[in-house]
Protein backbone atom coordinates (compact mmCIF):
# COMPACT_ATOMS: atom_id res chain seq x y z
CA UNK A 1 7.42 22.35 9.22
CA UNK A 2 9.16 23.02 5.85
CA UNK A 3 6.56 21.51 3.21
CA UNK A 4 8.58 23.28 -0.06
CA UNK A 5 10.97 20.65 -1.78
CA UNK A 6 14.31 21.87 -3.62
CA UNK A 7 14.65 20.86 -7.19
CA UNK A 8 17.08 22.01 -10.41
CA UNK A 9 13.50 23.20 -11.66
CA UNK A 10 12.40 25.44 -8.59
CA UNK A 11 10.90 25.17 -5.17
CA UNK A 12 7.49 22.70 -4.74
CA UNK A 13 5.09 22.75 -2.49
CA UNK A 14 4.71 19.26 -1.09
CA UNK A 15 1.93 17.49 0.99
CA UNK A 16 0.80 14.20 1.88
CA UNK A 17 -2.68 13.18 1.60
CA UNK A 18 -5.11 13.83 3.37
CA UNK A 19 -3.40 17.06 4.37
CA UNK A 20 -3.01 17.25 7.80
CA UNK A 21 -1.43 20.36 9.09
CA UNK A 22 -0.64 18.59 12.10
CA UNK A 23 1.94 15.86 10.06
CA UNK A 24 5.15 15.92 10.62
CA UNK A 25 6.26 13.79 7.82
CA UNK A 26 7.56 15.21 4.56
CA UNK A 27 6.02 13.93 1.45
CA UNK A 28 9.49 13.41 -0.09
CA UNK A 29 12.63 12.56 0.99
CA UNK A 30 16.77 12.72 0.08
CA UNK A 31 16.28 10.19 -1.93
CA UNK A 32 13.93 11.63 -3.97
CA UNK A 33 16.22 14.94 -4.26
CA UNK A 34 19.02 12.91 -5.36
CA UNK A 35 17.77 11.39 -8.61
CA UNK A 36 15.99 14.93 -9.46
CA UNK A 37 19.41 16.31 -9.19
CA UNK A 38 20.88 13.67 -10.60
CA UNK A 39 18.76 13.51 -13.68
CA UNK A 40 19.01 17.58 -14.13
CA UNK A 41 23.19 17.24 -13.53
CA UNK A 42 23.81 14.33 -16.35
CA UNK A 43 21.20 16.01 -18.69
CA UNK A 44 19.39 12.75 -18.74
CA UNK A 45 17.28 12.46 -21.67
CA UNK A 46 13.40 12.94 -20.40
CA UNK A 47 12.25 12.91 -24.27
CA UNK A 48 10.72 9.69 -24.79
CA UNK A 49 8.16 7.80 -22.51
CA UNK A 50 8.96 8.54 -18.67
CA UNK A 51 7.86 6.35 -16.09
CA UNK A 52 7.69 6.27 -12.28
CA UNK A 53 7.29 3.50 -10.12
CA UNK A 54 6.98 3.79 -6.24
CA UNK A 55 6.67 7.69 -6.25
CA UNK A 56 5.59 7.83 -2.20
CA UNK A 57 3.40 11.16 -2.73
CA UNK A 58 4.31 12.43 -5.76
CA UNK A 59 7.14 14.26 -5.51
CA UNK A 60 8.89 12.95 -8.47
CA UNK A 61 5.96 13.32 -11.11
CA UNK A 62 5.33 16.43 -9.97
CA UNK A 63 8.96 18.05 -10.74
CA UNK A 64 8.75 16.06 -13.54
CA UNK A 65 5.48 17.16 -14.87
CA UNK A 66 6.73 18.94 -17.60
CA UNK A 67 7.75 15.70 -19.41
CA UNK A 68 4.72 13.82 -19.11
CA UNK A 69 5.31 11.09 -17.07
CA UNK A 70 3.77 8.14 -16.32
CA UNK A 71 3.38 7.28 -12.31
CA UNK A 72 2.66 3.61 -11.49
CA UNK A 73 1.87 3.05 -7.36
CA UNK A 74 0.20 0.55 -5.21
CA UNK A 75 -1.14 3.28 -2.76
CA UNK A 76 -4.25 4.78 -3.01
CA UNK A 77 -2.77 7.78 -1.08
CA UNK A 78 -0.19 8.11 -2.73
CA UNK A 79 -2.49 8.68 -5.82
CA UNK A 80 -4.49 11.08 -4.18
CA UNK A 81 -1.44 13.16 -3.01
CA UNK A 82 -0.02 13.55 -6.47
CA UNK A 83 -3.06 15.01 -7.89
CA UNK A 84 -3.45 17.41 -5.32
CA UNK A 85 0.34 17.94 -5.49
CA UNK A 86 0.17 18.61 -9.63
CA UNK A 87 -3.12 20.44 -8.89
CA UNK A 88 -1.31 22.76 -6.76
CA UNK A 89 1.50 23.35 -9.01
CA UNK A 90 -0.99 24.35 -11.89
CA UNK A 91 -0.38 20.70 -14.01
CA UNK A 92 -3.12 20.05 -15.96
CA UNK A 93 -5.48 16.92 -15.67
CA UNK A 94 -4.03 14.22 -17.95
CA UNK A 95 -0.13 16.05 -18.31
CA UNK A 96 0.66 13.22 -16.08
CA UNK A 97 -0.73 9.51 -16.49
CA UNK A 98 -1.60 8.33 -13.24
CA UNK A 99 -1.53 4.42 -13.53
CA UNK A 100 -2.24 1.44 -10.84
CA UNK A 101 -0.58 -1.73 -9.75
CA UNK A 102 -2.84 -3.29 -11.59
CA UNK A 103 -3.71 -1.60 -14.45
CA UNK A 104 -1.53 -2.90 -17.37
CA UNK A 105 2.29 -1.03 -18.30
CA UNK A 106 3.30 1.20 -20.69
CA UNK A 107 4.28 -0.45 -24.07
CA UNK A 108 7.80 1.33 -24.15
CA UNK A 109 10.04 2.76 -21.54
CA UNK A 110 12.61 4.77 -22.34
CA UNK A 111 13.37 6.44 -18.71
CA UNK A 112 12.35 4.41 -15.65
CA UNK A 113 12.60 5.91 -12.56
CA UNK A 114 12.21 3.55 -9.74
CA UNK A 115 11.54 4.36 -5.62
CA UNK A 116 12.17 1.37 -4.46
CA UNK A 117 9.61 0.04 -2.06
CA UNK A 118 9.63 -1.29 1.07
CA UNK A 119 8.28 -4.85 0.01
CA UNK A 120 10.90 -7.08 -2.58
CA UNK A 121 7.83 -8.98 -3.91
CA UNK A 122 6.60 -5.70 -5.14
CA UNK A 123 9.72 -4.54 -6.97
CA UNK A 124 10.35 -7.84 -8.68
CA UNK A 125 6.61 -7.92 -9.65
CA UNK A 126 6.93 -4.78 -11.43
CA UNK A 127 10.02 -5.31 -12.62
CA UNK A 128 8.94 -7.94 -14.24
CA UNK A 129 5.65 -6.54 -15.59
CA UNK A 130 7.90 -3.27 -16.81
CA UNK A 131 10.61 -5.85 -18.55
CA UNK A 132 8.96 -6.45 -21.92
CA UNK A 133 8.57 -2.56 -22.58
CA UNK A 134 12.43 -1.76 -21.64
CA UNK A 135 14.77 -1.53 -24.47
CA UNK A 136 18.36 -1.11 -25.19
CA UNK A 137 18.66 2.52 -24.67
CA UNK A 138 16.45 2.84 -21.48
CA UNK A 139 17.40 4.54 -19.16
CA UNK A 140 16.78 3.00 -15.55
CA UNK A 141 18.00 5.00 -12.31
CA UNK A 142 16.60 3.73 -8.74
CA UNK A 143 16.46 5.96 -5.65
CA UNK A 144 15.98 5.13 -1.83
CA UNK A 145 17.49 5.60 1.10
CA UNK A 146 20.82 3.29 2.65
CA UNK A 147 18.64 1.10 4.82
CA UNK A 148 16.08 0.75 2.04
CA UNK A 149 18.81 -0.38 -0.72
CA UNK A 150 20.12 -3.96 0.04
CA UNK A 151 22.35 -6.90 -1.94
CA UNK A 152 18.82 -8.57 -2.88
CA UNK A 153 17.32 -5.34 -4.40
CA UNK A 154 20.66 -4.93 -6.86
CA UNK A 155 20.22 -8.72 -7.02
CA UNK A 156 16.97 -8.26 -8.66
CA UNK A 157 17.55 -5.05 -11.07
CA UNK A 158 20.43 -7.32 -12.25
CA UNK A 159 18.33 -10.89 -12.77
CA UNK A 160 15.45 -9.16 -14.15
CA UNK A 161 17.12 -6.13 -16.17
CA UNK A 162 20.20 -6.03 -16.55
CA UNK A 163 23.90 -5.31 -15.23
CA UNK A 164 23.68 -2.94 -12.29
CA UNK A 165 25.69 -0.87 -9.67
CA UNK A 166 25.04 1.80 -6.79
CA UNK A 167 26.43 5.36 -6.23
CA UNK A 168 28.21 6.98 -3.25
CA UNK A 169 25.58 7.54 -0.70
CA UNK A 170 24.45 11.23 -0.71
CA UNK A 171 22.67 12.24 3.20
CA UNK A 172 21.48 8.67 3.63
CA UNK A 173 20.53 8.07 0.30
CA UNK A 174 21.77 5.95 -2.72
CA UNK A 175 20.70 5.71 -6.31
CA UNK A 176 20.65 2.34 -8.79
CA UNK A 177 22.43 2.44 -12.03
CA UNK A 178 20.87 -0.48 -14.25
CA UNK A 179 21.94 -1.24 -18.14
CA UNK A 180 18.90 -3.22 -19.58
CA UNK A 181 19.53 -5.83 -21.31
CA UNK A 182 17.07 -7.10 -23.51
CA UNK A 183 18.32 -10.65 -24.12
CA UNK A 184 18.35 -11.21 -20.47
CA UNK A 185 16.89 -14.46 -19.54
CA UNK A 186 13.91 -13.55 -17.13
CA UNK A 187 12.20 -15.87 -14.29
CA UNK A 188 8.38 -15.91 -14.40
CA UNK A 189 6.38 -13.67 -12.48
CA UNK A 190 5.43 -15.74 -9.39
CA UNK A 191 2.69 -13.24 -8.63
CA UNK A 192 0.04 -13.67 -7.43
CA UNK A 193 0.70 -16.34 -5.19
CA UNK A 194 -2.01 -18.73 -3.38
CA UNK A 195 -1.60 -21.14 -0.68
CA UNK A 196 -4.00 -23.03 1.03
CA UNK A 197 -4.16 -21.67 4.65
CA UNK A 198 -3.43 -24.43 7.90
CA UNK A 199 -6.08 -25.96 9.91
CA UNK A 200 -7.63 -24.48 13.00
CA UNK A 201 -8.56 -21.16 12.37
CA UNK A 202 -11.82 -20.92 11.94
CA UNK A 203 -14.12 -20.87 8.85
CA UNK A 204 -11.22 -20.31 6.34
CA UNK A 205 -8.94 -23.56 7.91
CA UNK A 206 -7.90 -25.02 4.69
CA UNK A 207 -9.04 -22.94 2.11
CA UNK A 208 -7.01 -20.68 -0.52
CA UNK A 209 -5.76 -17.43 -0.16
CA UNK A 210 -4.37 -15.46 -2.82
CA UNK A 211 -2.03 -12.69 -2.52
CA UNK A 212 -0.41 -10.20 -4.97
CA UNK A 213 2.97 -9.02 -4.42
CA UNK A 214 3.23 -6.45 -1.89
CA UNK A 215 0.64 -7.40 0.47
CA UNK A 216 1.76 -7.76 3.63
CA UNK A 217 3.19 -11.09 4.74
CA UNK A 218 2.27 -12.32 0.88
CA UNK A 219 3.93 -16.55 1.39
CA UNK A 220 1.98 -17.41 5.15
CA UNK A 221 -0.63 -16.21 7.47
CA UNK A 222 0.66 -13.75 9.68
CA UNK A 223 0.92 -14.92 13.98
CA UNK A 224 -1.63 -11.03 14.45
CA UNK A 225 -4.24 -12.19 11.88
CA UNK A 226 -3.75 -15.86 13.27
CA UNK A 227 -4.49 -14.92 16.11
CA UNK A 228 -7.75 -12.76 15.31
CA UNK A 229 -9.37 -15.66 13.22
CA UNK A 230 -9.25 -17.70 16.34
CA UNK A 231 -11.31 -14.52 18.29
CA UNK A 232 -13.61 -12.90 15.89
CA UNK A 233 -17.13 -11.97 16.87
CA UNK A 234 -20.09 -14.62 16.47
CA UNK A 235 -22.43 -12.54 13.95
CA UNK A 236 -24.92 -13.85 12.06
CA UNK A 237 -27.89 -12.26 10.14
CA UNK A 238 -27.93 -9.58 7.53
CA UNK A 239 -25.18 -7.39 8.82
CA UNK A 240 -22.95 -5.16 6.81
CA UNK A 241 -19.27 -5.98 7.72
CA UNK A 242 -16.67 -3.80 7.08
CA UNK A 243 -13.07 -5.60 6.71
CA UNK A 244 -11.00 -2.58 7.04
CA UNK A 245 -7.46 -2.88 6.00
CA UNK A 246 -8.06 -5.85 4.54
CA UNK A 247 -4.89 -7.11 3.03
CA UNK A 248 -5.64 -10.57 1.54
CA UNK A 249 -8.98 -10.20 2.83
CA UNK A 250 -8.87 -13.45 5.02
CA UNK A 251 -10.57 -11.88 7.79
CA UNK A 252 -13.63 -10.31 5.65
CA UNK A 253 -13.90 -13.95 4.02
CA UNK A 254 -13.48 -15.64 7.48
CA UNK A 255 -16.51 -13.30 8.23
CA UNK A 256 -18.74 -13.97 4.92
CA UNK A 257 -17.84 -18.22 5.20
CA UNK A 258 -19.74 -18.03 8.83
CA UNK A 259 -22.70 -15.93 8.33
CA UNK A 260 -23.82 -16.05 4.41
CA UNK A 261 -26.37 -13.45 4.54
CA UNK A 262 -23.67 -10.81 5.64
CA UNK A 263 -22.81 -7.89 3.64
CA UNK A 264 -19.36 -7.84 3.79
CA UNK A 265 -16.97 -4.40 2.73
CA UNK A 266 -13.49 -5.12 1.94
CA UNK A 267 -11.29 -1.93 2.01
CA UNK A 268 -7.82 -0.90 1.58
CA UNK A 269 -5.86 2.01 0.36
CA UNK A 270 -3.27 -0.82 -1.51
CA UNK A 271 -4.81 -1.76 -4.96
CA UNK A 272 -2.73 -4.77 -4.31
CA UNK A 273 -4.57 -5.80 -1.53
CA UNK A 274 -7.72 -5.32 -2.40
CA UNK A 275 -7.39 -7.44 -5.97
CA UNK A 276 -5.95 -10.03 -3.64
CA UNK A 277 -8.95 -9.84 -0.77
CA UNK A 278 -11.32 -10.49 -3.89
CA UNK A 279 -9.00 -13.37 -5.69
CA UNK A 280 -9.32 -14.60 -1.95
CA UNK A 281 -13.06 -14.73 -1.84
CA UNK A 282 -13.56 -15.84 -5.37
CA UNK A 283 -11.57 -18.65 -4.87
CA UNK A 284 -13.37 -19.55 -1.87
CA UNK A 285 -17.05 -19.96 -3.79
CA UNK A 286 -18.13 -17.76 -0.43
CA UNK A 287 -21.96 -17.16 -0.75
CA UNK A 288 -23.18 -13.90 -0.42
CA UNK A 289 -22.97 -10.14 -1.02
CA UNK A 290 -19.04 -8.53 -0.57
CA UNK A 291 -18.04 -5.43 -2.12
CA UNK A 292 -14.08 -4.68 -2.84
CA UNK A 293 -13.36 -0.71 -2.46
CA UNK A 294 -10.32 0.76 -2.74
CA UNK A 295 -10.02 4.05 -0.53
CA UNK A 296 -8.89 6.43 2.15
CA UNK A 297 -10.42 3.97 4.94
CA UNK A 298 -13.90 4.29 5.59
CA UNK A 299 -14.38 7.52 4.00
CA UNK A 300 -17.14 7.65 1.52
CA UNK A 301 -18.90 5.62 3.74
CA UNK A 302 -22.12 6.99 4.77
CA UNK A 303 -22.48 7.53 8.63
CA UNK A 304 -24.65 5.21 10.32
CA UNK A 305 -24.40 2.35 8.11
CA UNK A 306 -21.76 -0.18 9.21
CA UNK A 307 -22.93 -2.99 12.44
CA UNK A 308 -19.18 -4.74 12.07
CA UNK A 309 -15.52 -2.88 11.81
CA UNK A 310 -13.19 -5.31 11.77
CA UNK A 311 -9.57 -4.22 11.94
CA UNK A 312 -5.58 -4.79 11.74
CA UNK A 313 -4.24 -1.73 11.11
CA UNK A 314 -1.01 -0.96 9.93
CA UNK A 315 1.76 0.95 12.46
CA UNK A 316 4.19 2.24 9.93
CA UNK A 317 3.88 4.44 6.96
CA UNK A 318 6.69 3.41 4.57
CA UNK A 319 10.16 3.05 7.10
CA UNK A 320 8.20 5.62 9.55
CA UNK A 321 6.57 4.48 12.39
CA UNK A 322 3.25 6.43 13.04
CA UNK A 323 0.23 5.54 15.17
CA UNK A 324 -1.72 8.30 12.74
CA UNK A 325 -3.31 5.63 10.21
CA UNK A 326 -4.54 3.34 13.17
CA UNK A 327 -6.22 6.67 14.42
CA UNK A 328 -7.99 7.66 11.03
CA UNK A 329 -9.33 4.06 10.99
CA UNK A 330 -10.49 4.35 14.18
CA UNK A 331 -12.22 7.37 13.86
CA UNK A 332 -13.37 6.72 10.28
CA UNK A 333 -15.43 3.30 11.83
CA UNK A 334 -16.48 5.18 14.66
CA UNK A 335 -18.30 7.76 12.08
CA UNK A 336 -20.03 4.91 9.75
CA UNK A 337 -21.26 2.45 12.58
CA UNK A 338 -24.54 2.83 13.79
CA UNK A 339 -25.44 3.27 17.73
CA UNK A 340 -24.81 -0.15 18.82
CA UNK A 341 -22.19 -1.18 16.11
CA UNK A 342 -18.99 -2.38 17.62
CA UNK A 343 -15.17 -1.88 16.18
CA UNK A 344 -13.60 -5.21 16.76
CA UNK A 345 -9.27 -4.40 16.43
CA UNK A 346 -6.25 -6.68 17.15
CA UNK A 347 -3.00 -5.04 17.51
CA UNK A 348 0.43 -5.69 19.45
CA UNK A 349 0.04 -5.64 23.30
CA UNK A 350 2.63 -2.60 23.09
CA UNK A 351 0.76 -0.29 20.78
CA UNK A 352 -1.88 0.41 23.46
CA UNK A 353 -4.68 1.11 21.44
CA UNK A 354 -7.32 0.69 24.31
CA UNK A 355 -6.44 4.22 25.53
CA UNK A 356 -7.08 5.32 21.97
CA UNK A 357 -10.41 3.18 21.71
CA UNK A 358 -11.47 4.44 25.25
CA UNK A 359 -10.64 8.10 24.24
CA UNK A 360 -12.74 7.67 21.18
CA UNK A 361 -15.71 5.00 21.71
CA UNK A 362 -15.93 5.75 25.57
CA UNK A 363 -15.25 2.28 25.71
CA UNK A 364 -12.93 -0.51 25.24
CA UNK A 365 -13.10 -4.53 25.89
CA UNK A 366 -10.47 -7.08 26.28
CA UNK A 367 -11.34 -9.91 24.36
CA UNK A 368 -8.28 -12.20 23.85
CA UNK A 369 -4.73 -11.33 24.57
CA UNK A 370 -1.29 -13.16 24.33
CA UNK A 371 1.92 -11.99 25.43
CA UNK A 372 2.30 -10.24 21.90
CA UNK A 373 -1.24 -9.47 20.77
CA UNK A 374 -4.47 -8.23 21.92
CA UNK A 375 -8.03 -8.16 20.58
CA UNK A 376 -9.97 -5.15 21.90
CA UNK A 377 -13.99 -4.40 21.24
CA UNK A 378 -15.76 -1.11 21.43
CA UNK A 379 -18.95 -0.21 20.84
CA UNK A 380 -20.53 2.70 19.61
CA UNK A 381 -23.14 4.38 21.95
């Protein structure tokens, strides 16, 4: 497939991380064209302090290197595809600041380029976080596609910012035209959120979770991980525990509540989720050892070393639908538990992941099912 992008600085050569020949998923999109040309057409200013929020693989940083800008993302991935991306175009280390969710915002803005994510919660949190270092003269231009963009994301450029409008759609994209408004009277961040989680579920019925905006399903407990607290496996002893896309990390803490002399891994390649899976088990007083990682799944993880992969993975990669990151995390827990170790997944009934578990374990158990979920075990001989 075509892997060069077209900017008004040159061809790039663009890949997702990890690489994967194999992908047939860009690692940029129209939308991301459109503000480059956009910016490069209205001689937009790129002087001052340029920052980008929600660059999906680094697309926009990396035609933009020349300015020094400053990339803020939730993804792990995403991180990791950027510097390979600015390594490949010859950007040296440091040219671009590569910041986190969670790491703390530039003092001043004075161009903010903003991908606007999938999740609401995310782009009002930082919004809101980005707010105090936006001035008059900012310049703030959003990008996505047409079934990204809605009334509710304008909504909240306007409540938090300032006065703001779309353009014409260019092939199925749209940008955001904002004029910040300092004076602006601005809500208070309601991230990160805890609620105390319903009865009946196990170990954690009752107690707090805490989630920071983004995670999936951020205000309730979700009917797939619901259902997997009611189903997960009786282990006791000192076991390492692997919570693998942990989200909130309601599962790992489930896991570290029953059997205290667990070792208990939470990973995730959101730094959003993984400051919320260890808010969750903080708040919880849990006893024991847990460890908060955030990563390309398992990797890193030495072979042989995991008893317990338990696992919810994800089925869509931004507004793609791909079965590719269920497959690394299968394969990645296959390669760190020991003989004997078992991978413990729910899923929807329709994604069939037993053929995948009996392709790659030689093996795979029904332990629960509904008519919309599943919970499959298999065990590594």
């Amino acid at each position: 497939m075509n892997d060069r992008m077209t900017t008004p600085w040159g061809e790039l050569a663009l890949t997702r991380f990890p690489e994967d020949p194999r992908e047939r998923l860009r690692a940029w999109d129209s939308s991301d064209e459109y503000l480059l040309r956009h910016l490069a057409e209205r001689e937009v200013p790129l002087s001052g302090t340029v920052v980008v929020v929600g660059d999906r693989w680094g697309a926009l940083v990396t035609a933009l290197a020349a300015h020094g800008p400053a990339q803020i993302t939730d993804s792990y991935l995403a991180q990791e595809a950027t510097r390979a991306n600015l390594a490949r175009h010859g950007v040296e280390p440091g040219t671009v600041q590569l910041r986190t969710t969670q790491d703390a915002p530039p003092e001043r803005v004075d161009v903010l380029l903003v991908r606007v994510p999938k999740s609401l919660a995310l782009l009002e949190d930082q919004l809101l976080r980005l707010a105090p270092a936006v001035h008059e003269g900012t310049v703030v231009v959003g990008t996505g596609m047409v079934k990204e963009i809605h009334t509710s994301t304008l909504q909240l450029f306007e409540r938090i910012l300032g006065p703001t409008r779309t353009s014409l759609a260019e092939r199925k994209a749209r940008l955001i035209f904002c004029t910040p408004e300092p004076s602006v009277a601005r809500p208070a961040n309601p991230w990160p959120y805890a609620y105390d989680l319903p009865d009946g579920i196990g170990p954690v019925s009752g107690r707090t979770v805490v989630n920071h905006a983004g995670v999936f399903c951020a205000d309730r407990l979700d009917i797939g991980t619901r259902f997997f607290l009611g189903h997960l496996p009786d282990s006791k002893g000192g076991r390492r525990v692997v919570d693998l896309g942990c989200g909130n990390g309601v599962v790992g803490t489930a896991m570290a509540l029953a059997n205290p002399d667990a070792e208990v891994l939470f990973v995730d390649e959101s730094f959003q989720a993984v400051a919320s899976a260890e808010a969750t088990y903080r708040a919880n007083g849990v006893p024991g050892h847990a460890e908060f990682r955030v990563g390309d799944g398992l990797a890193g993880v030495p072979a042989g070393s995991v008893d317990l992969v338990l696992n919810n993975p994800p089925f869509h990669s931004h507004q793609a639908t791909t079965d590719s990151t269920a497959w690394r995390m299968f394969t990645g827990a296959r390669r760190a538990l020991r003989p004997g170790g078992e991978l413990w997944v729910v899923g929807n009934r329709h994604l069939g992941y037993h053929v995948k578990l009996r392709r790659l374990f030689g093996n795979s158990q029904l332990v629960a099912g509904d008519p919309k979920f599943v919970v499959l075990r298999a065990v590594k001989r």
